[in-house]
Protein backbone atom coordinates (compact mmCIF):
# COMPACT_ATOMS: atom_id res chain seq x y z
CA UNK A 1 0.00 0.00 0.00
CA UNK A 2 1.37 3.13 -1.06
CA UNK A 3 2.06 5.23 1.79
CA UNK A 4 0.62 9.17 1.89
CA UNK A 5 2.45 11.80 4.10
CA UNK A 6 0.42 13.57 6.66
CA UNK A 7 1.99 16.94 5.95
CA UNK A 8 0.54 16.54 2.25
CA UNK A 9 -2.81 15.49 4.02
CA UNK A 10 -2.72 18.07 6.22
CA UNK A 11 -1.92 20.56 3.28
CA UNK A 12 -4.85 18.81 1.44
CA UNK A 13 -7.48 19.32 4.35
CA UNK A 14 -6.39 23.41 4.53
CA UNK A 15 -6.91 23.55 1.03
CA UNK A 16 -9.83 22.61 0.88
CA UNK A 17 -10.88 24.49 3.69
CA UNK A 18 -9.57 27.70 1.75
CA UNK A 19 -12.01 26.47 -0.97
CA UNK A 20 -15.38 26.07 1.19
CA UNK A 21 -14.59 29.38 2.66
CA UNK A 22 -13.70 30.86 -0.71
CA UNK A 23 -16.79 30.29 -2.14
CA UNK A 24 -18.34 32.72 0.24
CA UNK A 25 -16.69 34.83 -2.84
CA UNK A 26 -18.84 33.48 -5.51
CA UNK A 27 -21.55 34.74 -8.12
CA UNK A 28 -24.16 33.42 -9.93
CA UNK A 29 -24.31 33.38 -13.28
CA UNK A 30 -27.13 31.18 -14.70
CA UNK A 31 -27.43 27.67 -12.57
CA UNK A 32 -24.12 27.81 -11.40
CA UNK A 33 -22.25 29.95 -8.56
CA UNK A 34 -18.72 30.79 -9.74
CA UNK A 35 -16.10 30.65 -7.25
CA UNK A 36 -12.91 31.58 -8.45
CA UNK A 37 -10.69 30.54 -5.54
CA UNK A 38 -11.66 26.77 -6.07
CA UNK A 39 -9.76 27.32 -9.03
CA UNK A 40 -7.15 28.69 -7.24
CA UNK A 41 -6.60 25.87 -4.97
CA UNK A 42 -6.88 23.36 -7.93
CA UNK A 43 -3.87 25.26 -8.66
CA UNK A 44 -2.09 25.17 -5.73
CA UNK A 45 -2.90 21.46 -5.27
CA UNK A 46 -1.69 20.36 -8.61
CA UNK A 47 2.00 22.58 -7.65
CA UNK A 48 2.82 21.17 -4.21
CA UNK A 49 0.55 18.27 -3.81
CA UNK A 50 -0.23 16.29 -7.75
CA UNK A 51 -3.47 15.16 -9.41
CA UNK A 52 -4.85 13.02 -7.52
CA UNK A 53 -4.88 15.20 -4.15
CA UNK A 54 -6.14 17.65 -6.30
CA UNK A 55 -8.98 15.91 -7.60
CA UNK A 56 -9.69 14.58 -4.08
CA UNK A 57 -9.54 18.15 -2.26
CA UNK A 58 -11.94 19.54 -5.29
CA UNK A 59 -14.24 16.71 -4.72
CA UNK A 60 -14.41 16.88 -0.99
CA UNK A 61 -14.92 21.19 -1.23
CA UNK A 62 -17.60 20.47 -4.00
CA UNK A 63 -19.29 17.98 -1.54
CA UNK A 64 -18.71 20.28 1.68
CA UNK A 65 -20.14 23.23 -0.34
CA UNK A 66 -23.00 22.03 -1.57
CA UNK A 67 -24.07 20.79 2.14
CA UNK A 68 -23.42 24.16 3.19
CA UNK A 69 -25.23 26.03 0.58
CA UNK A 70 -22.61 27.79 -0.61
CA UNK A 71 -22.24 26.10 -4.43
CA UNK A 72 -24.15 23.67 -7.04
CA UNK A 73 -24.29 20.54 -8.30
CA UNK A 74 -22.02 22.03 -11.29
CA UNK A 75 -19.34 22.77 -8.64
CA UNK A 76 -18.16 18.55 -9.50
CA UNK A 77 -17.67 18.37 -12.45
CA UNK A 78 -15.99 21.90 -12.94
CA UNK A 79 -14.03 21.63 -10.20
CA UNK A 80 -12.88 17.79 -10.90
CA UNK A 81 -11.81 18.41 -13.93
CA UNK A 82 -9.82 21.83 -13.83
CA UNK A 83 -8.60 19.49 -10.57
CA UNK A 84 -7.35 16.73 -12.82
CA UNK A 85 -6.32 18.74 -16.10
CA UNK A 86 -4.01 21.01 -14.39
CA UNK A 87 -2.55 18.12 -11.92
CA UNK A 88 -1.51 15.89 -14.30
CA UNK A 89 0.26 18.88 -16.59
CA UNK A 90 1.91 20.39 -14.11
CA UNK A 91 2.76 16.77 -12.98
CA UNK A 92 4.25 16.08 -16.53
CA UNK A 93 5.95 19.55 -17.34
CA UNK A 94 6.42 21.32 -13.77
CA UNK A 95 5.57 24.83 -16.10
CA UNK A 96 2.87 27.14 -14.67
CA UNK A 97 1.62 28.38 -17.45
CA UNK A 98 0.98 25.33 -18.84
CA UNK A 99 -0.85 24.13 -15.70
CA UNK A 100 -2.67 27.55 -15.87
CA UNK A 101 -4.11 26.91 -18.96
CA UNK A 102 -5.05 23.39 -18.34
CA UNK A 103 -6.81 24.34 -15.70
CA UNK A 104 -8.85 26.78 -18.01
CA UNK A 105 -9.62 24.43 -20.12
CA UNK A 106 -10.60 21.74 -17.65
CA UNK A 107 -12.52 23.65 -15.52
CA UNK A 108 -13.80 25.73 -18.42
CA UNK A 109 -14.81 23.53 -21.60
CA UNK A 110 -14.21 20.05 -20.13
CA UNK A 111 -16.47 21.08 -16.69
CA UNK A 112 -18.89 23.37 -18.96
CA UNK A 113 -19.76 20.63 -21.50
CA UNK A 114 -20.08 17.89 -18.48
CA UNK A 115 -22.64 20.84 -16.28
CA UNK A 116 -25.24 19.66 -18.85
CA UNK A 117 -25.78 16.33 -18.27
CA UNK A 118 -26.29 16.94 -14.64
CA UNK A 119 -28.16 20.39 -15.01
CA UNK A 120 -30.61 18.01 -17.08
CA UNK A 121 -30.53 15.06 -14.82
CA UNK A 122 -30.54 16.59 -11.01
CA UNK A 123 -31.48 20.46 -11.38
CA UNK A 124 -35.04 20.44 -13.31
CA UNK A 125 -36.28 21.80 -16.71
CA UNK A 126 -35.19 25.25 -16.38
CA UNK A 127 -31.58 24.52 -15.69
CA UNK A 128 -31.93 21.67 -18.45
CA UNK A 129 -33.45 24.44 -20.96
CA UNK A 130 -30.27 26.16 -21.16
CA UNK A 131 -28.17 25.27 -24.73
CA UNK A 132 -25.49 22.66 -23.41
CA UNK A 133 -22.44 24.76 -24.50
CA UNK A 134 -24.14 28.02 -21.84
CA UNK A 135 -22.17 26.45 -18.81
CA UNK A 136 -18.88 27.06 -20.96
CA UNK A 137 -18.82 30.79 -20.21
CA UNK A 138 -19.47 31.51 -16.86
CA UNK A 139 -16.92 28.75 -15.74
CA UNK A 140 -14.47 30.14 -17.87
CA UNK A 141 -15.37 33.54 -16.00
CA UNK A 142 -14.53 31.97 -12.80
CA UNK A 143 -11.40 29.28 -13.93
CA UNK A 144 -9.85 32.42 -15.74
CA UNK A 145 -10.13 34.74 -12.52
CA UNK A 146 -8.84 31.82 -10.38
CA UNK A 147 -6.17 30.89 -12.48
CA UNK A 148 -4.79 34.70 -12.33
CA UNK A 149 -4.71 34.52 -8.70
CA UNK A 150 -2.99 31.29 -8.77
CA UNK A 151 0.00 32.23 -10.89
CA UNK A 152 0.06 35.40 -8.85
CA UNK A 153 0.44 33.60 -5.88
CA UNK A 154 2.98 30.85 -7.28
CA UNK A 155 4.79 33.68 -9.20
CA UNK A 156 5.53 35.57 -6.27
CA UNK A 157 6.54 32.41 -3.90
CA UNK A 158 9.10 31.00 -6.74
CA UNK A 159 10.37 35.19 -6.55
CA UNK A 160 10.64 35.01 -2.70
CA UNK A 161 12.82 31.81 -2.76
CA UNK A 162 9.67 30.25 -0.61
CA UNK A 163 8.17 28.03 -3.09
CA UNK A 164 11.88 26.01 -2.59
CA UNK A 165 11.71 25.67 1.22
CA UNK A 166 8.01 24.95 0.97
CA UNK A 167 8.79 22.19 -1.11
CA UNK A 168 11.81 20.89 1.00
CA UNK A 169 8.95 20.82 3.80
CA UNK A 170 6.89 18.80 2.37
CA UNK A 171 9.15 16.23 1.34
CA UNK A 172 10.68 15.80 4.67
């Protein structure tokens, strides 16, 4: 059994704590609420902790903010897939802007198109009545905000010399 480190679990559970609380920060824009620092921490997560923590903190927030009332149904497969997109290319090339704009296009066109299927199947008519590619925009709204923050925040930690120590720390 492969063995996980509590310092990335640890990591994982205050990420995803910034997430619930971030979406406090959202907007609505047709049946979904756009919360841009969800795509920040899918960020974040896919820099110092890979895909699959990613996917699993994205899941968990999705879950956590949709018992709270804070997000939608559409929060899953948006946030899953920016999760997973960005993970496994920053995973592969260790370049932010390349993770940036995988997580655009995860969370944006991948997580738009898939919003349909369950704005049909779990949200009624009305969400259901809105053309298939409509999702496509306002998560691209959100992933594009998000992912600005992101390399902000990454940007400035490689500048400060803290993304290195940060790192060391979690390998220890």
């Amino acid at each position: 059994m492969k063995k996980y480190s509590a310092k990335k679990l640890a990591l994982a559970g205050l990420l995803c704590a910034v997430a619930v609380m971030g979406s406090a920060f959202s907007f609505p824009v047709f049946a979904s609420k756009c919360a841009p620092v969800q795509h920040m921490v899918n960020i974040l997560c896919a820099v110092f902790l890979g895909p699959w923590y990613g996917v699993g903190v994205a899941f968990v927030a999705s879950l956590l903010r949709n018992l709270f009332g804070l997000g939608s149904l559409l929060a899953f497969p948006g946030s899953m897939c920016g999760a997973a997109l960005c993970g496994i290319a920053y995973h592969k090339t260790k370049k932010l802007p390349l993770t940036l704009i995988a997580e655009v296009l995860g969370t944006g066109i991948l997580g738009g198109l898939l919003s349909y299927p369950i704005a049909i199947a779990f949200m009624g008519k009305g969400a259901g009545d809105i053309a298939f590619y409509a999702y496509v925009a306002p998560f691209l709204v959100s992933t594009v905000g998000g992912s600005v923050l992101a390399g902000a925040l990454v940007y400035a930690l490689e500048r400060s010399g803290a993304m290195k120590s940060m790192r060391a720390a979690m390998e220890q």
